[in-house]
C-alpha atoms as a PDB file:
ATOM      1  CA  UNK A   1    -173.708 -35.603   2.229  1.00  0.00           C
ATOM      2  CA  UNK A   2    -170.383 -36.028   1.029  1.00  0.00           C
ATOM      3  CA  UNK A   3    -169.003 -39.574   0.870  1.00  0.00           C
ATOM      4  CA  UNK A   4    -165.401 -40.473   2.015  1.00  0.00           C
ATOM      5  CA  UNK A   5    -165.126 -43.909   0.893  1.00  0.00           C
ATOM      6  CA  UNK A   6    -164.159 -43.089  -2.378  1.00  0.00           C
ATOM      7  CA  UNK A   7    -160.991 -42.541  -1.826  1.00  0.00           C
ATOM      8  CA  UNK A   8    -160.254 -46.315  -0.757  1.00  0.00           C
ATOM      9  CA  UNK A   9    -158.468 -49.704  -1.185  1.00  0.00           C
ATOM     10  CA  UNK A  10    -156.087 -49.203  -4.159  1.00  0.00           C
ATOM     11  CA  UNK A  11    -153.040 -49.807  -1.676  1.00  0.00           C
ATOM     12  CA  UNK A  12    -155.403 -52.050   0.552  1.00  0.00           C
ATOM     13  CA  UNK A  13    -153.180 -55.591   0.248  1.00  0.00           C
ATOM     14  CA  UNK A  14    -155.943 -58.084   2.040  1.00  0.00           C
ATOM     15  CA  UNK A  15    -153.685 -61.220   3.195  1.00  0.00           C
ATOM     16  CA  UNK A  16    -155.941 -62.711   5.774  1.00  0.00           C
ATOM     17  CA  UNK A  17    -159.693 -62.454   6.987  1.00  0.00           C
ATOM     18  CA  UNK A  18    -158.943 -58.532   9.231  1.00  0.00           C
ATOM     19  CA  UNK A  19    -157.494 -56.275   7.169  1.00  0.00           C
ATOM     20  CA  UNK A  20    -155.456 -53.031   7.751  1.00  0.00           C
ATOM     21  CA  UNK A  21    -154.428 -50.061   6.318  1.00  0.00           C
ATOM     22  CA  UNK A  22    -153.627 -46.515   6.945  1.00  0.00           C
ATOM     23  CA  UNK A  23    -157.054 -45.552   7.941  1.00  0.00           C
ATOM     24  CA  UNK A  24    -159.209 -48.200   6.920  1.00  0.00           C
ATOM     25  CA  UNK A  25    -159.984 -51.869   8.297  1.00  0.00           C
ATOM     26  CA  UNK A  26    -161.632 -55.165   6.604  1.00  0.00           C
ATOM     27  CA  UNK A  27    -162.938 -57.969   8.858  1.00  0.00           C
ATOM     28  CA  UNK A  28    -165.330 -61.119   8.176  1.00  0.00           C
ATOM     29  CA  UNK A  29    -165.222 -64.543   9.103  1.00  0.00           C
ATOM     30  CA  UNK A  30    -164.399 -65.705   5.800  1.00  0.00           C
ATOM     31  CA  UNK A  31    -161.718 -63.898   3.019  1.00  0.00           C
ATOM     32  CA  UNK A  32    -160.972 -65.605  -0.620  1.00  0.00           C
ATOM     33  CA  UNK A  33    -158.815 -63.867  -2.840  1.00  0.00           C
ATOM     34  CA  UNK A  34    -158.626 -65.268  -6.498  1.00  0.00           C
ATOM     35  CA  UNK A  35    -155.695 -63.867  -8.014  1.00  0.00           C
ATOM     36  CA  UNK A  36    -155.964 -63.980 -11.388  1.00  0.00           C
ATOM     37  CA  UNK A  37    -158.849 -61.821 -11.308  1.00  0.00           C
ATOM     38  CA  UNK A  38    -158.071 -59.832  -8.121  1.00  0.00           C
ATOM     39  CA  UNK A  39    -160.903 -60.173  -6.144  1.00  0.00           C
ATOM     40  CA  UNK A  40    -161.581 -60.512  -3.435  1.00  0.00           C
ATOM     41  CA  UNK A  41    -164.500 -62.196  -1.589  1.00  0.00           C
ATOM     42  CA  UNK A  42    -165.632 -61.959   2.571  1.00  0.00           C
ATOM     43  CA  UNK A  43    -168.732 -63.918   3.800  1.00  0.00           C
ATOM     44  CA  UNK A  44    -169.771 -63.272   7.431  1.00  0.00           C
ATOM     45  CA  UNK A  45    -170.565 -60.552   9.870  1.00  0.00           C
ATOM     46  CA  UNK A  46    -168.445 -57.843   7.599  1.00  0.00           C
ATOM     47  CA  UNK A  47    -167.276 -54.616   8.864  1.00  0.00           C
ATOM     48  CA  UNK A  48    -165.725 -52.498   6.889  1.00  0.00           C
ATOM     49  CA  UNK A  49    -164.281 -48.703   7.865  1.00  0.00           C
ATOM     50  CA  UNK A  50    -162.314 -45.854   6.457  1.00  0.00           C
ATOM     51  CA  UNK A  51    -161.927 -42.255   8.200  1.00  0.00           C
ATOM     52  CA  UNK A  52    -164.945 -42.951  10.190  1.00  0.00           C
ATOM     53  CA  UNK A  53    -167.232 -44.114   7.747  1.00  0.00           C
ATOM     54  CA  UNK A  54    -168.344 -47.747   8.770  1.00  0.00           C
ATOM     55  CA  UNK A  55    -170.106 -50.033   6.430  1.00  0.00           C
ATOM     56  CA  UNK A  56    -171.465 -53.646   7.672  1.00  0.00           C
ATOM     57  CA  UNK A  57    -173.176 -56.532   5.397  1.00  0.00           C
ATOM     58  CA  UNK A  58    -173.275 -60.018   4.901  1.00  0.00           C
ATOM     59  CA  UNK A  59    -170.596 -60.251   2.141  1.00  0.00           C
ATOM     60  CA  UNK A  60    -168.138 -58.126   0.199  1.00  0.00           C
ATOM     61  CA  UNK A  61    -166.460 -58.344  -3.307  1.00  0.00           C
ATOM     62  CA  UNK A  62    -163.810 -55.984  -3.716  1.00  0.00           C
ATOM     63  CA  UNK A  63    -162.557 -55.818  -7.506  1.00  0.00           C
ATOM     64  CA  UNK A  64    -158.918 -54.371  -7.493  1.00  0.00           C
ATOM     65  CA  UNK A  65    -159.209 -54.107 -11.534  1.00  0.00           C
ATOM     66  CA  UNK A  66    -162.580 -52.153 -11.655  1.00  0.00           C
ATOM     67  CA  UNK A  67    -161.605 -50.457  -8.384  1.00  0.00           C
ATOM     68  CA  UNK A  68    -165.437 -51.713  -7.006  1.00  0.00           C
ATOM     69  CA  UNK A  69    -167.175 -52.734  -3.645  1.00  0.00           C
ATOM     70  CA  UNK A  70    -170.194 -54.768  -3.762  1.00  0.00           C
ATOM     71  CA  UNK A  71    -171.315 -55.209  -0.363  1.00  0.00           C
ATOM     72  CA  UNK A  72    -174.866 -57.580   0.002  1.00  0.00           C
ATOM     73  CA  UNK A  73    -176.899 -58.964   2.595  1.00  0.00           C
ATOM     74  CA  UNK A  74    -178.243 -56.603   5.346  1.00  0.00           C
ATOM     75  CA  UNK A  75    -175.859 -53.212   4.230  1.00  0.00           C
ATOM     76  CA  UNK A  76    -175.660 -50.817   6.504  1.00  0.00           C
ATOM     77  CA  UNK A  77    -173.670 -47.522   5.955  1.00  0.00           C
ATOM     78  CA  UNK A  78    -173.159 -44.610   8.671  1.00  0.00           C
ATOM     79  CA  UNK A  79    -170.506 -41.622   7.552  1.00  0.00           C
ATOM     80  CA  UNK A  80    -168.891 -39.624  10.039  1.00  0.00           C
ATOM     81  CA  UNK A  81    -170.994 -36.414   8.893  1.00  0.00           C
ATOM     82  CA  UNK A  82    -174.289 -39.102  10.642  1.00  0.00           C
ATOM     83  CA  UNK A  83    -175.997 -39.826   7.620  1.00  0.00           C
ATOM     84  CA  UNK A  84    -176.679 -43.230   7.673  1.00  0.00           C
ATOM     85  CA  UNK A  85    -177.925 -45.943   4.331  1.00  0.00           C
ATOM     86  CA  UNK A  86    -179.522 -49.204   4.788  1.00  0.00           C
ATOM     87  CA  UNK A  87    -180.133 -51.598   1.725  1.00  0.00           C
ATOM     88  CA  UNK A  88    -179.856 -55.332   0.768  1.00  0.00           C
ATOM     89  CA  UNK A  89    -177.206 -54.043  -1.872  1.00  0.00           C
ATOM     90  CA  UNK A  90    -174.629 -51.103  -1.709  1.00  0.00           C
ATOM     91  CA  UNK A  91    -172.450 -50.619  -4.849  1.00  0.00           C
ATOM     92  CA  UNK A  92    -169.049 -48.311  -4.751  1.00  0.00           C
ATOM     93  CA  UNK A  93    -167.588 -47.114  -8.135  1.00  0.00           C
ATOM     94  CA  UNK A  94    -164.384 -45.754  -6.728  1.00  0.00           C
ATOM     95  CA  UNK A  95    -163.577 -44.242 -10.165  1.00  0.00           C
ATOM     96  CA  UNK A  96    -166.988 -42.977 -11.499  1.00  0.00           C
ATOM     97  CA  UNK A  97    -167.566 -41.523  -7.578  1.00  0.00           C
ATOM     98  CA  UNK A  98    -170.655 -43.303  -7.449  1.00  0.00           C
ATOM     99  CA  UNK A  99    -172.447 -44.851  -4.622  1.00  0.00           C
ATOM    100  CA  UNK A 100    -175.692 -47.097  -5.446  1.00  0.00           C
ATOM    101  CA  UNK A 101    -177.782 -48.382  -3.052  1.00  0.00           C
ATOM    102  CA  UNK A 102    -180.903 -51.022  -3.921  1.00  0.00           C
ATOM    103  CA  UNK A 103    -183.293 -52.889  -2.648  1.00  0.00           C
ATOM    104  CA  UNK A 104    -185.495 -51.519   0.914  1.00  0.00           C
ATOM    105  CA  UNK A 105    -183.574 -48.473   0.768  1.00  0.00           C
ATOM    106  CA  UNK A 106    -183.610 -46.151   3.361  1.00  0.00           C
ATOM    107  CA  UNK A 107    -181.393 -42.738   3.895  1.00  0.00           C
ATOM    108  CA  UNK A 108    -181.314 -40.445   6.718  1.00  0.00           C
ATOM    109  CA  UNK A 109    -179.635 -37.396   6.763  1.00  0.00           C
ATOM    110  CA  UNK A 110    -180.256 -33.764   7.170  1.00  0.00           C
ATOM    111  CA  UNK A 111    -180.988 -30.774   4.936  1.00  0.00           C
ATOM    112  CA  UNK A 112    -180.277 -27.283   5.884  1.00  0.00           C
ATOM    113  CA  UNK A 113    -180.616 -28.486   9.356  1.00  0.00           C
ATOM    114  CA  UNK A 114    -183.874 -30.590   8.997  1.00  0.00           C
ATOM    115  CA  UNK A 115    -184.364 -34.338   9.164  1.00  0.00           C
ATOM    116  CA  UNK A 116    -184.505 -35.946   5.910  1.00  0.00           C
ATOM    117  CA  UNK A 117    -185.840 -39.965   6.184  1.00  0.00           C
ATOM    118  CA  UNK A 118    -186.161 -41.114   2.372  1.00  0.00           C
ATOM    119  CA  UNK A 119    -186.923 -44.783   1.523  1.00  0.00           C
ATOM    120  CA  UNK A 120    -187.054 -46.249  -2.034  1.00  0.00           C
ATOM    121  CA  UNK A 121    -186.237 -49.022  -4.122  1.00  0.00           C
ATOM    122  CA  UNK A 122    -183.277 -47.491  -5.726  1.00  0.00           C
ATOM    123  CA  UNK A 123    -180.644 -44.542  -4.811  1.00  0.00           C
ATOM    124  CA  UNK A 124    -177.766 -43.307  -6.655  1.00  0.00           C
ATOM    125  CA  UNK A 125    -175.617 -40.484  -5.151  1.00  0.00           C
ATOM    126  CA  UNK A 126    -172.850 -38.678  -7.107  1.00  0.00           C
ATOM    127  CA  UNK A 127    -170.035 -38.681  -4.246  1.00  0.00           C
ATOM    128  CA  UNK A 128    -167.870 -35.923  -5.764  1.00  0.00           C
ATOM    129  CA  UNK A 129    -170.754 -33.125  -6.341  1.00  0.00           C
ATOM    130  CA  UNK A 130    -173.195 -34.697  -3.780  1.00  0.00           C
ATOM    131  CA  UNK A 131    -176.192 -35.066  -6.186  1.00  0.00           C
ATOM    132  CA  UNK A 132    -178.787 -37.362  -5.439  1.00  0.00           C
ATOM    133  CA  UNK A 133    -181.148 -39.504  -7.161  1.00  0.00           C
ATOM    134  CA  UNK A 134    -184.003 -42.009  -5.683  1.00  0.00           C
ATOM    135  CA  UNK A 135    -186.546 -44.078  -7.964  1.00  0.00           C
ATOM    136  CA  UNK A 136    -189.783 -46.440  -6.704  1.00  0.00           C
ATOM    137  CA  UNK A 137    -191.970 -46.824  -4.202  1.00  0.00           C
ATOM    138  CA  UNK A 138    -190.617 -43.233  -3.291  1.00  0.00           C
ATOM    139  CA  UNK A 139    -191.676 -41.921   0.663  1.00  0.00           C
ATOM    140  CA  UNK A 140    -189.870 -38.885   2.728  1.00  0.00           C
ATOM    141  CA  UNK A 141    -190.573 -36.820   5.718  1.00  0.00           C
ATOM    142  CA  UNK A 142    -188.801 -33.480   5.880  1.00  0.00           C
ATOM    143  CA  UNK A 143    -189.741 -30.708   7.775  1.00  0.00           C
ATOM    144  CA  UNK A 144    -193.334 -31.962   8.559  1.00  0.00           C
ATOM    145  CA  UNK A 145    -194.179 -32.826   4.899  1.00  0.00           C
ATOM    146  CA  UNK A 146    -194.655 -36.716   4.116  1.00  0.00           C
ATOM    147  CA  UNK A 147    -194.495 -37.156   0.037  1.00  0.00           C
ATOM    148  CA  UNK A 148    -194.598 -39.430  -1.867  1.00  0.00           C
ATOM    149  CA  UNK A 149    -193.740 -40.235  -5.470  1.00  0.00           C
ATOM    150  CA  UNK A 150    -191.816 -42.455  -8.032  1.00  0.00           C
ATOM    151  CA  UNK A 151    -188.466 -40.053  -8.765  1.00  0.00           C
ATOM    152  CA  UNK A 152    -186.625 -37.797  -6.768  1.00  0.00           C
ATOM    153  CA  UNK A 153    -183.514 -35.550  -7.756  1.00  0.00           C
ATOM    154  CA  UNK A 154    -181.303 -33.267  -5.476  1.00  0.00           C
ATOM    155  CA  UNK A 155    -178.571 -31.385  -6.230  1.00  0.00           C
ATOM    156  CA  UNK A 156    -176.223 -29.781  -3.275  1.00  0.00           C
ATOM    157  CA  UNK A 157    -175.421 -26.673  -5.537  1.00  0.00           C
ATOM    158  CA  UNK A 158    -178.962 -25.644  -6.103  1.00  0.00           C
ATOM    159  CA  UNK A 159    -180.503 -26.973  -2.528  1.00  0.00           C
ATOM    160  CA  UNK A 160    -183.507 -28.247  -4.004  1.00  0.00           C
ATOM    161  CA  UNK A 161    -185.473 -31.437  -4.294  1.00  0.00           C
ATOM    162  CA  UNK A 162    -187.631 -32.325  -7.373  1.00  0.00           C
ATOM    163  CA  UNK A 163    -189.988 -34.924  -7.592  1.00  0.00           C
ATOM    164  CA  UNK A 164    -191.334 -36.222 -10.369  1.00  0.00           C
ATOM    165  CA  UNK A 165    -194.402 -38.779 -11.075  1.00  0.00           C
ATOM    166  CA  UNK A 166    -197.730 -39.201  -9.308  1.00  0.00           C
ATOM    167  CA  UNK A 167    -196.282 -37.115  -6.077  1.00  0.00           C
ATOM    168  CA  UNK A 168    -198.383 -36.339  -3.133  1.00  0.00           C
ATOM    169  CA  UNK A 169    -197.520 -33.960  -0.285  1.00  0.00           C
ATOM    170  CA  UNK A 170    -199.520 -34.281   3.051  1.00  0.00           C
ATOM    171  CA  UNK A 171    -198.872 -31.806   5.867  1.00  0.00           C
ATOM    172  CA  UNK A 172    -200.810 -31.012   8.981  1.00  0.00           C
ATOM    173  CA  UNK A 173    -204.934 -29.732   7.147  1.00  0.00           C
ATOM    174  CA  UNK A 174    -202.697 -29.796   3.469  1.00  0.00           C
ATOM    175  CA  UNK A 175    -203.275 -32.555   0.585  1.00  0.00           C
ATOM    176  CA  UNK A 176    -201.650 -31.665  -2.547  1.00  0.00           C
ATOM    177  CA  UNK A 177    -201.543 -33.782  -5.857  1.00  0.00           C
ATOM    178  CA  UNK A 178    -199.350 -32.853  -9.207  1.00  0.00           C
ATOM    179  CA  UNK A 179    -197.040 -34.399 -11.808  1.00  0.00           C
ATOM    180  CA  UNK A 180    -193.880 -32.738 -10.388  1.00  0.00           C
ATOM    181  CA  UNK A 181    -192.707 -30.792  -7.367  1.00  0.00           C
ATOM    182  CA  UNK A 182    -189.796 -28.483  -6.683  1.00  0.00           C
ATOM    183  CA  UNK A 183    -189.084 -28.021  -2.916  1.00  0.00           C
ATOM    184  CA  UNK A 184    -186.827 -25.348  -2.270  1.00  0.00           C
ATOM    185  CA  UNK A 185    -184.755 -26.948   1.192  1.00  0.00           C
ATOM    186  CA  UNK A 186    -183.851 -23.737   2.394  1.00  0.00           C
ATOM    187  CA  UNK A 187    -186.891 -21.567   1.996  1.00  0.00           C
ATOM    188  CA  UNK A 188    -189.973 -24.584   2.042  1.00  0.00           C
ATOM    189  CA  UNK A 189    -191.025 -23.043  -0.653  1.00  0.00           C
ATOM    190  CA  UNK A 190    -192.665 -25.254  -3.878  1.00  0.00           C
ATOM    191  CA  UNK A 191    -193.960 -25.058  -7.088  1.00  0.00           C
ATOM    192  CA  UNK A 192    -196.190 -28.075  -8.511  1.00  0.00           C
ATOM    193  CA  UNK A 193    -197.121 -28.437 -11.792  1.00  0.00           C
ATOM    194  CA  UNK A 194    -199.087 -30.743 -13.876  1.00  0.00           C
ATOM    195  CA  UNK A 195    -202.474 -31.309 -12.843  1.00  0.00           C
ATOM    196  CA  UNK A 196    -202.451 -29.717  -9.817  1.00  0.00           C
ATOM    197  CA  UNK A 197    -205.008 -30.369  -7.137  1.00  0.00           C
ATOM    198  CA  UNK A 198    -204.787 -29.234  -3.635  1.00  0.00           C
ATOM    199  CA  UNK A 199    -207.240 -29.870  -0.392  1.00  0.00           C
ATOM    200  CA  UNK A 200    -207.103 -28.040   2.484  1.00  0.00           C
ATOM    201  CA  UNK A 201    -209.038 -26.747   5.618  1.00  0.00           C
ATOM    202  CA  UNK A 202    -209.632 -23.046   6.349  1.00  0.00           C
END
């Protein structure tokens, strides 16, 4: 899933409450700017876009110095590739390529052309290589596997997922308990380790 917005808002001038530039557009029913700082703040119904990517939320504060986006209140993301990010709070660190989500987290996108629907309390994804990393209350579905777990890591170079702490994989007659996981996306293969208990039907 490769993230476009990083590449945003350092000529962005914001004068009044909708916003343009080259590709990208910032409206909300309330803008402040305080200058000495260079921030800037938008309260209301905000809608945000660049190349296709579309981000809405409750409010915005958009740090010129730090080159960061905190967007709050009801943050919903959708990038032109269809993955799609919903969260209370969406962080963008346009110079560490970092895009943190927290707070009834939910991604959807798709691996090796399956349906991936993760939710957590935290996710973290490295825009520039793609990895990924989810923490709490950890749930997905992908390709008729529901697991569950406390810690998942993906990276796009090695296409696998590893989970990590008390994780549980149910699928169709299949129950299977360890302390870690590896999925391999492409293949469905997995290894568990760490106490390893599986139930099944024959």
């Amino acid at each position: 899933m490769k993230n476009k917005l990083v590449i945003i808002l350092l000529l962005l001038l914001l004068v009044t409450s909708v916003v343009e530039a080259e590709e990208g557009s910032l409206t909300s029913e309330q803008l402040r700017y305080l200058k000495e700082e260079e921030i800037y703040l938008a309260t209301g119904d905000v809608y945000f876009s660049y190349q296709a990517d579309e981000i809405t939320a409750e409010q915005l504060e958009m740090n010129r110095k730090t080159e960061e986006l905190f967007f709050s209140g009801d943050v919903y993301l959708e990038q032109i590739d269809g993955a799609q990010i919903w969260g209370q709070q969406l962080t963008l660190k346009l110079q560490e390529e970092l895009l943190i989500a927290e707070d009834e987290v939910r991604l959807k996108t798709e691996k090796e052309g399956k349906q991936l629907d993760l939710t957590a309390d935290y996710l973290k994804i490295w825009t520039d290589t793609d990895e990924l990393l989810a923490k709490g209350n950890l749930f997905v579905i992908y390709d008729g596997q529901e697991i569950t777990g406390e810690r998942l890591k993906s990276q796009a170079d090695k296409n696998k997922i590893i989970i990590t702490e008390n994780v549980e994989i149910r699928e169709d007659d299949q129950w299977l308990q360890a302390k870690k996981v590896v999925i391999d996306l492409e293949t469905g293969d997995f290894d568990a380790t760490g106490k390893v208990k599986l139930e099944f039907e024959l």
